[in-house]
Protein backbone atom coordinates (compact mmCIF):
# COMPACT_ATOMS: atom_id res chain seq x y z
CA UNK A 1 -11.42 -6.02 -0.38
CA UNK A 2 -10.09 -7.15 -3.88
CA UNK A 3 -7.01 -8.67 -4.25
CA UNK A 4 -4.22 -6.95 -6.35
CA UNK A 5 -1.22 -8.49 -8.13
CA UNK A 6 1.34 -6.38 -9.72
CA UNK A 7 4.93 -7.93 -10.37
CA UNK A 8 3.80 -11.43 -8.63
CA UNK A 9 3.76 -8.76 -5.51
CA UNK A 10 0.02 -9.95 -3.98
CA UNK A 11 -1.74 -8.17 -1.41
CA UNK A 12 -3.50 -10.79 1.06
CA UNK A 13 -6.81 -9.27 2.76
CA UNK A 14 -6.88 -9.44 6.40
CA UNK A 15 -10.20 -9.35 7.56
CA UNK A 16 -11.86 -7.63 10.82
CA UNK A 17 -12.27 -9.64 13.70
CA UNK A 18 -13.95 -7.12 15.59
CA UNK A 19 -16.04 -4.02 15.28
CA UNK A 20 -14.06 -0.88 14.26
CA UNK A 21 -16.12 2.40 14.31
CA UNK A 22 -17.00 3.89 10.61
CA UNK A 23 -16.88 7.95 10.14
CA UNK A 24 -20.03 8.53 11.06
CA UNK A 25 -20.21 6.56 14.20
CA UNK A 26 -16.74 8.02 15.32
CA UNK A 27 -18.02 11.88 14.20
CA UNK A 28 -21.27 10.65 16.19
CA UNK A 29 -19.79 9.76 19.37
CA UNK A 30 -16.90 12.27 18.81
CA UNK A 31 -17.78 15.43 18.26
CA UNK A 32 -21.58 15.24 19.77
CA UNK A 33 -20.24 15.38 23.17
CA UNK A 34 -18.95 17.39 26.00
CA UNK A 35 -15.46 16.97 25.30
CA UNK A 36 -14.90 16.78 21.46
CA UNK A 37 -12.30 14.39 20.24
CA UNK A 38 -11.96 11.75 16.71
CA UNK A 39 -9.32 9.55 16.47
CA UNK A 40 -6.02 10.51 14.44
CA UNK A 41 -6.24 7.53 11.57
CA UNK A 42 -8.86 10.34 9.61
CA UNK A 43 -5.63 12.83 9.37
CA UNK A 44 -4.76 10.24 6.44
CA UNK A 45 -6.24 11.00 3.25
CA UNK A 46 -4.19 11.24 0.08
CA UNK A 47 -3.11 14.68 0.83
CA UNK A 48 -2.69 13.95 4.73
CA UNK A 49 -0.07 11.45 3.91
CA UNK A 50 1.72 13.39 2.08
CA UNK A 51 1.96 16.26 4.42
CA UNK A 52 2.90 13.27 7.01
CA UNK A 53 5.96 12.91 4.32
CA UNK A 54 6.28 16.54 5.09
CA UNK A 55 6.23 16.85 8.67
CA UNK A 56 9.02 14.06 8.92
CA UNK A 57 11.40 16.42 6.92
CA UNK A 58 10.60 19.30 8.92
CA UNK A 59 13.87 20.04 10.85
CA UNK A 60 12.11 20.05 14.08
CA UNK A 61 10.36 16.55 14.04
CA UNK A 62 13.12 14.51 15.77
CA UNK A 63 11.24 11.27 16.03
CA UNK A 64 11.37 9.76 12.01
CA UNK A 65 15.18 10.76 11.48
CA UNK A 66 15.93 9.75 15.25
CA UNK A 67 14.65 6.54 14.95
CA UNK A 68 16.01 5.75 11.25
CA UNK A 69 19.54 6.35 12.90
CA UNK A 70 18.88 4.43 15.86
CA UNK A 71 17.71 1.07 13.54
CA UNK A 72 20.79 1.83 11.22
CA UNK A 73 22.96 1.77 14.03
CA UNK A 74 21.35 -1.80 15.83
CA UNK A 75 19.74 -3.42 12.53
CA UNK A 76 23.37 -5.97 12.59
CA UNK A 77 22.44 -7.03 16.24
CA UNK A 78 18.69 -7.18 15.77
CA UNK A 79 18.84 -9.65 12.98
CA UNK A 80 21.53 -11.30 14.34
CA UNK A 81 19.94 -12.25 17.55
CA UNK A 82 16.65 -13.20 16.04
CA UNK A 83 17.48 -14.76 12.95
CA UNK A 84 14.02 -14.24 10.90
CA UNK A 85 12.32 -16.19 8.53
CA UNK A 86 9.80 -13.38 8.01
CA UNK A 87 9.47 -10.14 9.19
CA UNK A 88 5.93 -8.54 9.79
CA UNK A 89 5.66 -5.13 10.09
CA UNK A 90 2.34 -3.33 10.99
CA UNK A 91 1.41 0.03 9.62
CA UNK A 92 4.46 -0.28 6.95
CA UNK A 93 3.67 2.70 5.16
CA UNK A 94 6.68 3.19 1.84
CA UNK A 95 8.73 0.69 3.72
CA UNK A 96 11.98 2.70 4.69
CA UNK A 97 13.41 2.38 7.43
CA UNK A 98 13.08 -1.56 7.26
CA UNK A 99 16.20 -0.95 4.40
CA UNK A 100 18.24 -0.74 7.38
CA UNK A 101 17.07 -4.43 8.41
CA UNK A 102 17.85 -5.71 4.79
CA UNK A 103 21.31 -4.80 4.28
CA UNK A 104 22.16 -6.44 7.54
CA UNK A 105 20.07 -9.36 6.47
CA UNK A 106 22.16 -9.44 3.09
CA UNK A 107 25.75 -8.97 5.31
CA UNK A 108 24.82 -12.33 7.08
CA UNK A 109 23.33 -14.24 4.88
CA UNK A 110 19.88 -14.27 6.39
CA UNK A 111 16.57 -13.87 3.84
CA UNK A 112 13.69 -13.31 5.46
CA UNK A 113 10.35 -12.69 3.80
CA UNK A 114 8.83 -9.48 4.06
CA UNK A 115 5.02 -8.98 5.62
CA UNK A 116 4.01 -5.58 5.28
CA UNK A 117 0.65 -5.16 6.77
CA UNK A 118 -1.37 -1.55 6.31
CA UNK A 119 -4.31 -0.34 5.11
CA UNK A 120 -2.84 1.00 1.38
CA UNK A 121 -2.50 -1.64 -1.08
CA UNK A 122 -0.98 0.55 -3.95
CA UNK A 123 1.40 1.97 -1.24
CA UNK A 124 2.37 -1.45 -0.54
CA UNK A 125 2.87 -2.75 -3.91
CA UNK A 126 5.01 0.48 -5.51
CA UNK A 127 7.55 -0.03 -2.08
CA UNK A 128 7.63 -3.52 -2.81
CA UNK A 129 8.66 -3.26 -6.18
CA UNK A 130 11.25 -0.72 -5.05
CA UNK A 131 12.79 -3.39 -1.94
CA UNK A 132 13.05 -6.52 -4.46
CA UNK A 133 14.70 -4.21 -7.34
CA UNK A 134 17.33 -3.20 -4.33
CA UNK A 135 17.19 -6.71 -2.77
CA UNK A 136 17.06 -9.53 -5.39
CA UNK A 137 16.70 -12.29 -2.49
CA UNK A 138 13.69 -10.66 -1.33
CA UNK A 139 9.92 -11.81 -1.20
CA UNK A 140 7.69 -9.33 -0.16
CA UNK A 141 3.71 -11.19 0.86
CA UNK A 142 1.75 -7.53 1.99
CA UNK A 143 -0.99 -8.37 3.98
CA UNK A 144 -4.05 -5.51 3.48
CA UNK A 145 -6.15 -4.65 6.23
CA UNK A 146 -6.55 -2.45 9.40
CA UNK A 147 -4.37 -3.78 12.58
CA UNK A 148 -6.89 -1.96 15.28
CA UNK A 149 -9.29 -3.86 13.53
CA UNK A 150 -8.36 -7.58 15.56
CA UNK A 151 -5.17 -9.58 14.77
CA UNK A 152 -6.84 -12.89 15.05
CA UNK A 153 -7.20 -13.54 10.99
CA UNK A 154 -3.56 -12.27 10.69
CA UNK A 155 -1.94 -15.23 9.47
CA UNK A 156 1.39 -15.85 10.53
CA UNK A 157 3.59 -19.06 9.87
CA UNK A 158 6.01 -21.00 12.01
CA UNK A 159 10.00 -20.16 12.44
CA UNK A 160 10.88 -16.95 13.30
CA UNK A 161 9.15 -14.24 12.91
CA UNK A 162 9.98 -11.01 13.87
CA UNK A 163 6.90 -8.33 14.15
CA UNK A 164 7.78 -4.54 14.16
CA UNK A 165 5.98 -1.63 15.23
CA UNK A 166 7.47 1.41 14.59
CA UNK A 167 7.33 5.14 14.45
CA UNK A 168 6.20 5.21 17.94
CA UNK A 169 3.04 4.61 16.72
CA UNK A 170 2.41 2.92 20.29
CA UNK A 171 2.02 6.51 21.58
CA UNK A 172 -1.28 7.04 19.75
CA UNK A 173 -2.66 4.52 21.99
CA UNK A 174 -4.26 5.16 25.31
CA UNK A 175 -2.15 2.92 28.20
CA UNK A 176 -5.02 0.90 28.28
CA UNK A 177 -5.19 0.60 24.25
CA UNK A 178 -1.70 0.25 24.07
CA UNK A 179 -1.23 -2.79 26.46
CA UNK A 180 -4.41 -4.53 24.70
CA UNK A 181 -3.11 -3.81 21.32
CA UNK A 182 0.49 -5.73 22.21
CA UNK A 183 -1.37 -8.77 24.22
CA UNK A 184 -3.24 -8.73 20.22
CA UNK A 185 0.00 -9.43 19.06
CA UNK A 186 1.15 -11.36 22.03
CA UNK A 187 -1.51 -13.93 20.96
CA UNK A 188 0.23 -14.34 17.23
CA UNK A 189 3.85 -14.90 18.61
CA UNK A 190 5.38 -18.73 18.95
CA UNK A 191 8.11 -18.90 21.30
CA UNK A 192 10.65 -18.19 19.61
CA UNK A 193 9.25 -14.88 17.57
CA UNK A 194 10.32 -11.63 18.72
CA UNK A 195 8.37 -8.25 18.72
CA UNK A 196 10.55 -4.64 17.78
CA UNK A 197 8.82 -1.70 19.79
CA UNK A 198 9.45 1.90 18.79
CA UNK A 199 8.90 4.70 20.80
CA UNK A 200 9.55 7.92 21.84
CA UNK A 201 11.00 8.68 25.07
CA UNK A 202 10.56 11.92 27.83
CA UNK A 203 12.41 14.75 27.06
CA UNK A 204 12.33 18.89 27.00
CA UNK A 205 9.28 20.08 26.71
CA UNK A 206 10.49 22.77 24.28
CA UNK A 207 11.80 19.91 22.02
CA UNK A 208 8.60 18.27 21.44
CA UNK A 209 6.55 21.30 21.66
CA UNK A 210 9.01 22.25 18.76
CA UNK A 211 8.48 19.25 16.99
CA UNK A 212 4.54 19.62 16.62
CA UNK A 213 4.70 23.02 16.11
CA UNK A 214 6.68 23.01 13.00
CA UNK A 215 7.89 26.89 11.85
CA UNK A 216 6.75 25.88 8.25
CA UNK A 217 3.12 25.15 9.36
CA UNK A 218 3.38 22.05 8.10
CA UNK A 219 1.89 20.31 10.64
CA UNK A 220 -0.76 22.93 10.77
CA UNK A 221 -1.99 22.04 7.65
CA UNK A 222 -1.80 18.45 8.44
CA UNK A 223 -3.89 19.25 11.59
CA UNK A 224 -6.40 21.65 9.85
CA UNK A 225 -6.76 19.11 6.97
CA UNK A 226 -9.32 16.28 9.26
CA UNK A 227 -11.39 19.54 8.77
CA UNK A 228 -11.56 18.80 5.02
CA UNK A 229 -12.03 14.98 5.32
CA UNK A 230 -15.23 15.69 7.30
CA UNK A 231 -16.32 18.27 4.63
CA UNK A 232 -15.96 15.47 2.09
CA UNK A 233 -16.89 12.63 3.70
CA UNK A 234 -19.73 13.66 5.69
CA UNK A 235 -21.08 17.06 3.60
CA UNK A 236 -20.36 19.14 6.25
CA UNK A 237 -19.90 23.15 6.23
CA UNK A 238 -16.33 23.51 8.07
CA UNK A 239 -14.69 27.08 7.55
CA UNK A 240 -10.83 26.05 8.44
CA UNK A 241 -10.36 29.78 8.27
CA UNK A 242 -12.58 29.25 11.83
CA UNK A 243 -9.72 27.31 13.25
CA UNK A 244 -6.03 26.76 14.22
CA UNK A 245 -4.46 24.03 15.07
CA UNK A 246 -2.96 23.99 19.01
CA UNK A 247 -0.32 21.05 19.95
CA UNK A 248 0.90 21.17 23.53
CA UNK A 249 2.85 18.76 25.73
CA UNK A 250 0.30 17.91 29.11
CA UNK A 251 2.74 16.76 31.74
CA UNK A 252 0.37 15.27 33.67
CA UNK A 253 -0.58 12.79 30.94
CA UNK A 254 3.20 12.77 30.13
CA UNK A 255 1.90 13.17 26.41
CA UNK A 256 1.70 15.74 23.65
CA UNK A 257 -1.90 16.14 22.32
CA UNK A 258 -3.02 17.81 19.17
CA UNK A 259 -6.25 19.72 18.73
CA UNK A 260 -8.24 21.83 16.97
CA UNK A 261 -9.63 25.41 18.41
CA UNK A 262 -12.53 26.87 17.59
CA UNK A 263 -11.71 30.83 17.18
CA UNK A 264 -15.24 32.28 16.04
CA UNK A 265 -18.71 30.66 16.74
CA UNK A 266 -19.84 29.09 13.65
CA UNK A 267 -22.94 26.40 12.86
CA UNK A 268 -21.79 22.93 11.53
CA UNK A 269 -23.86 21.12 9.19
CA UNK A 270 -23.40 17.28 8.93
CA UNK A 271 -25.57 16.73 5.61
CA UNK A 272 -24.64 12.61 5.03
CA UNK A 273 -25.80 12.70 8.66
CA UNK A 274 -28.88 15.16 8.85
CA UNK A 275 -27.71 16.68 11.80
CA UNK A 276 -26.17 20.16 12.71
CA UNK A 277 -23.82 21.11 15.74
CA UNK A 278 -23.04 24.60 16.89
CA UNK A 279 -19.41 24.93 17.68
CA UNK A 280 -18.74 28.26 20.39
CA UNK A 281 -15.30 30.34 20.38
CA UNK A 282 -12.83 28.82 22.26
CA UNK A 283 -14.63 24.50 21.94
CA UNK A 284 -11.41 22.25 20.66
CA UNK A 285 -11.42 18.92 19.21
CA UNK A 286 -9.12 16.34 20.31
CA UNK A 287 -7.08 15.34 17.05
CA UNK A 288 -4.62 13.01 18.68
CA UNK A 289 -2.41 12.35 21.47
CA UNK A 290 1.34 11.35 21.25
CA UNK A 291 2.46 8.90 25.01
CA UNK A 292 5.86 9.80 25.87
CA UNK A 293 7.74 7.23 27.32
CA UNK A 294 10.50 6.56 30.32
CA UNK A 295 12.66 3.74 30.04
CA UNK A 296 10.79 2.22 32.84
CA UNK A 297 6.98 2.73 31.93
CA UNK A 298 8.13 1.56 28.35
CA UNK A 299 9.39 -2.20 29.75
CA UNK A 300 6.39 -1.78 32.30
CA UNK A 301 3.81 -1.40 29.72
CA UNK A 302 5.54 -4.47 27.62
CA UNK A 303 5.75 -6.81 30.53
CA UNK A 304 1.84 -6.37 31.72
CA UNK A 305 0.89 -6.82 27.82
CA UNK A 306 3.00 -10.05 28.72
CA UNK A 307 6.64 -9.83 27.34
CA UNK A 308 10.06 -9.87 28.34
CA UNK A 309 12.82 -7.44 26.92
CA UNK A 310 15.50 -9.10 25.24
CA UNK A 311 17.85 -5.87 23.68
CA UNK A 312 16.64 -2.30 24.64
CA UNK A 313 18.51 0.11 22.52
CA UNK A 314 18.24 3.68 23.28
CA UNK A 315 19.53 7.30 21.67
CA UNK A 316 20.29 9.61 24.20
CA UNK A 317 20.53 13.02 22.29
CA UNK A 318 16.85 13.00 21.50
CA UNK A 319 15.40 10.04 24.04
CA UNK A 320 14.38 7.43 21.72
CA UNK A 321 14.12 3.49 22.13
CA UNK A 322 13.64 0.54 20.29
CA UNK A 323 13.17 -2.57 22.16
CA UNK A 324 13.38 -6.24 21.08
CA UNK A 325 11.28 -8.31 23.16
CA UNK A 326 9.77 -11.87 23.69
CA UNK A 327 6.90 -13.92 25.29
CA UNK A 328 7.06 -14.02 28.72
């Protein structure tokens, strides 16, 4: 990956330390099977991320504005209680809710340097620019690279960090996935840095079926738009027209999941991989699934991954919680 330097901002490659499926070998062991499913990072192309933008707009997605309040309203306690010399922040994206962090930082005095680390580098670079024009004490060091991808070339100083993973992100993650992707970062921490967990908590079904289920179709077309990717990426013949996107909350799994449904029988040609796959009324591919969280499987899931909760601060009109924790 090359390097890029715009306004001394520098994006630092972090390279793989393990095997992470291409396209082909997802689509492969995906969508050739029984029960059809590719993992949600293909939702972002260009135009995927900025339906994301979208969705998080859309009156009935709770979780971006829910969370954005919930940092506003603990950002003075967070970074008072950790006191950071840098704070990394995996899967950064434009950068906005850690605003809330910085003003605190600048009301007591404390300038930390900011690690972005994500997959964009020109995403990186233009929110960058934007935090040190609203921040003049700020450095921003992006690291570029793919966090599922192994944390072990990550490379992170001594002091204080703080590491943040927002969004509820964590949700994407199986429980297994999940509690091996936070022992990953477990491995980075000294003991005095400090991990901040986002994620969404339990709550009416209705609500989150609501939320994923937008009335604008917004996250529809978000949804429908993996069908496009493949047609790009991988010459294949998808007819979206063929299929509608279906989000539903499984209470069994405690988890909403997102799919694609088949609604006429239709022949799929894979040209990049010379192979062809006939999809019946009724077949559904897996698109994503979204954990949702209690207050006690959240701390539970942190303290097998090997931490101890510090601060857990919680909204209570939609659930929500973000949770400062430690090495155990």
């Amino acid at each position: 990956m090359d390097t890029h330097v715009a306004n001394e901002i520098i994006c630092r490659p972090v390279h793989p330390t393990k095997l992470v499926p291409s396209l082909t070998e997802d689509v492969t062991a995906g969508l050739f099977a029984s029960s059809k499913q590719l993992p949600p990072k293909y939702f972002y192309d260009d135009h995927g991320s900025a339906l994301f933008d979208r969705i998080c707009d859309e009156p009935e997605y709770y979780p971006t504005r829910t969370e954005d309040a919930l940092l506003e309203s603990s950002a003075r306690d967070i970074i008072a209680s950790v006191e950071p010399a840098r704070i990394i922040e995996f899967g950064s994206g434009m950068s906005r809710k850690i605003r809330h962090l910085f003003r605190a930082c600048s009301e007591l005095e404390c300038y930390p340097t900011y690690v972005p680390f994500d997959v964009c580098d020109d995403v990186m670079i233009k929110s960058g620019e934007e935090l040190t024009e609203r921040f003049e004490w700020l450095d921003v060091a992006p690291l570029s690279g793919d966090y599922t991808a192994g944390l072990g070339n990550l490379p992170v100083e001594g002091g204080q960090n703080l590491l943040m993973f927002l969004g509820g992100t964590i949700g994407n993650f199986t429980e297994e996935q999940g509690i091996t992707f936070l022992s990953e970062m477990l491995d980075l921490m000294g003991p005095t840095d400090q991990l901040l967990l986002g994620a969404d908590r339990m709550k009416d079904p209705d609500i989150l079926h609501a939320a994923y289920n937008d009335g604008a179709g917004i996250t529809a077309a978000f949804n429908l738009n993996l069908l496009e990717v493949l047609n790009r990426e991988l010459d294949a013949n998808f007819n979206r027209e063929n299929f509608e996107h279906y989000a539903f909350y499984n209470p069994a799994e405690n988890q909403i999941e997102m799919h694609l449904v088949c609604m006429s029988d239709q022949d799929i040609r894979f040209d990049a991989l010379g192979r062809s796959l006939s999809f019946k009324e009724g077949d559904a591919i897996r698109t994503e699934i979204s954990r949702k969280f209690t207050r006690e499987t959240l701390e539970g899931m942190l303290h097998q991954a090997g931490f101890e909760v510090r601060s857990h601060y919680e909204s209570y009109a939609y659930p929500f919680s973000l949770v400062l924790a430690a090495p155990r």
